[in-house]
Protein backbone atom coordinates (compact mmCIF):
# COMPACT_ATOMS: atom_id res chain seq x y z
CA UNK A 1 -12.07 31.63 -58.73
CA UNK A 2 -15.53 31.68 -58.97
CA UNK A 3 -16.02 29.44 -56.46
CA UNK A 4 -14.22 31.77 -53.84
CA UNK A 5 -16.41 34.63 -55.07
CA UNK A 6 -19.38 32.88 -53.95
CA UNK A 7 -18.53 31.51 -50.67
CA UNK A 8 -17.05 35.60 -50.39
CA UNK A 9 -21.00 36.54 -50.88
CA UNK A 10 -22.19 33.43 -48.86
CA UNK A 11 -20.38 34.51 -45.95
CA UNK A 12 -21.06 38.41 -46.45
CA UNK A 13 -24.67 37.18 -46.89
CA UNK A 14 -24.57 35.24 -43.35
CA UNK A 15 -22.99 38.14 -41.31
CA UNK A 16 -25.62 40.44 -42.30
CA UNK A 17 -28.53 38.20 -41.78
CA UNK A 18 -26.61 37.30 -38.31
CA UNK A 19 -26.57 41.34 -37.53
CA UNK A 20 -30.32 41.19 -38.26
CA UNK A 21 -30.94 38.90 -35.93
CA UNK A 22 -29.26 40.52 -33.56
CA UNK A 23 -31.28 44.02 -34.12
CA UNK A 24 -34.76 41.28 -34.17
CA UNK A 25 -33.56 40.06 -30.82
CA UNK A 26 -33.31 43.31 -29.60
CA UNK A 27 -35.46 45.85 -30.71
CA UNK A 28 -38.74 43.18 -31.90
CA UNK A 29 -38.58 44.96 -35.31
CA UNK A 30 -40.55 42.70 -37.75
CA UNK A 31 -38.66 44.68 -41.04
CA UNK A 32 -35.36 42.82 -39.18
CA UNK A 33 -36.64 39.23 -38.97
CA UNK A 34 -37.88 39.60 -42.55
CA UNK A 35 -34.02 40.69 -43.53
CA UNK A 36 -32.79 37.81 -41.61
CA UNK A 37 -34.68 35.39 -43.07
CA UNK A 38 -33.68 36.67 -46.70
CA UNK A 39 -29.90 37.28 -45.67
CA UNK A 40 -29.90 33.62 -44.94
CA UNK A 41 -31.87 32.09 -47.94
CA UNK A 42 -29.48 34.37 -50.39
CA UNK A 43 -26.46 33.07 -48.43
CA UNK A 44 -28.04 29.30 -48.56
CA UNK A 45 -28.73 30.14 -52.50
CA UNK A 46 -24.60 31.36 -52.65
CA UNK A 47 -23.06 28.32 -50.93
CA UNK A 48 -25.23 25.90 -53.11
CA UNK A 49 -23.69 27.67 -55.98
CA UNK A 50 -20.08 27.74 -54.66
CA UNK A 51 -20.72 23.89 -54.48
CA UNK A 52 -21.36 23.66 -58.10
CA UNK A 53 -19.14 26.12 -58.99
CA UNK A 54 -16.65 23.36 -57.14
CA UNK A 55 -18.27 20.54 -58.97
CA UNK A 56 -18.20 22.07 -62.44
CA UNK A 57 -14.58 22.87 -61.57
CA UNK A 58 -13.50 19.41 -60.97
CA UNK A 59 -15.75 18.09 -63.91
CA UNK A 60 -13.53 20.17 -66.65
CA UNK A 61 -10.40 19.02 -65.12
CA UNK A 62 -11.38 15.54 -65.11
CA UNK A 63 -11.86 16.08 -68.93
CA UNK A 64 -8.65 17.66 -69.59
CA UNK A 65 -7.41 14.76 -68.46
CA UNK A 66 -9.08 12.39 -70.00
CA UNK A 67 -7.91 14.37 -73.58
CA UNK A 68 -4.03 13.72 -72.57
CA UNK A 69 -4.61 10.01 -72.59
């Protein structure tokens, strides 16, 4: 679950910074290319931690499973 929530905010994150880019592109507004470049560190920052959200995930299952043994 919490994995999903942060790949939600990852991609939420990238389509904003992408929209920013767009308005950069177009208009030369330097407030937009400073948004971009934060939209895509904070959705960089929210895939790394849907990755360990994944990994963490995995790592309590494995030790369920090591208790039923």
């Amino acid at each position: 679950m919490t994995q999903r929530l942060w790949l939600g905010l990852a991609v939420v994150y990238t389509c904003t910074a992408v929209i920013q880019l767009y308005l950069l592109a177009s208009t030369g507004a330097v407030w937009a290319g400073t948004l971009t470049a934060a939209g895509f560190v904070a959705a960089l920052l929210c895939a790394t931690a849907a990755w360990k959200a994944a990994k963490r995930e995995r790592d309590d299952t494995r030790e369920v499973d090591s208790r039923r043994l």
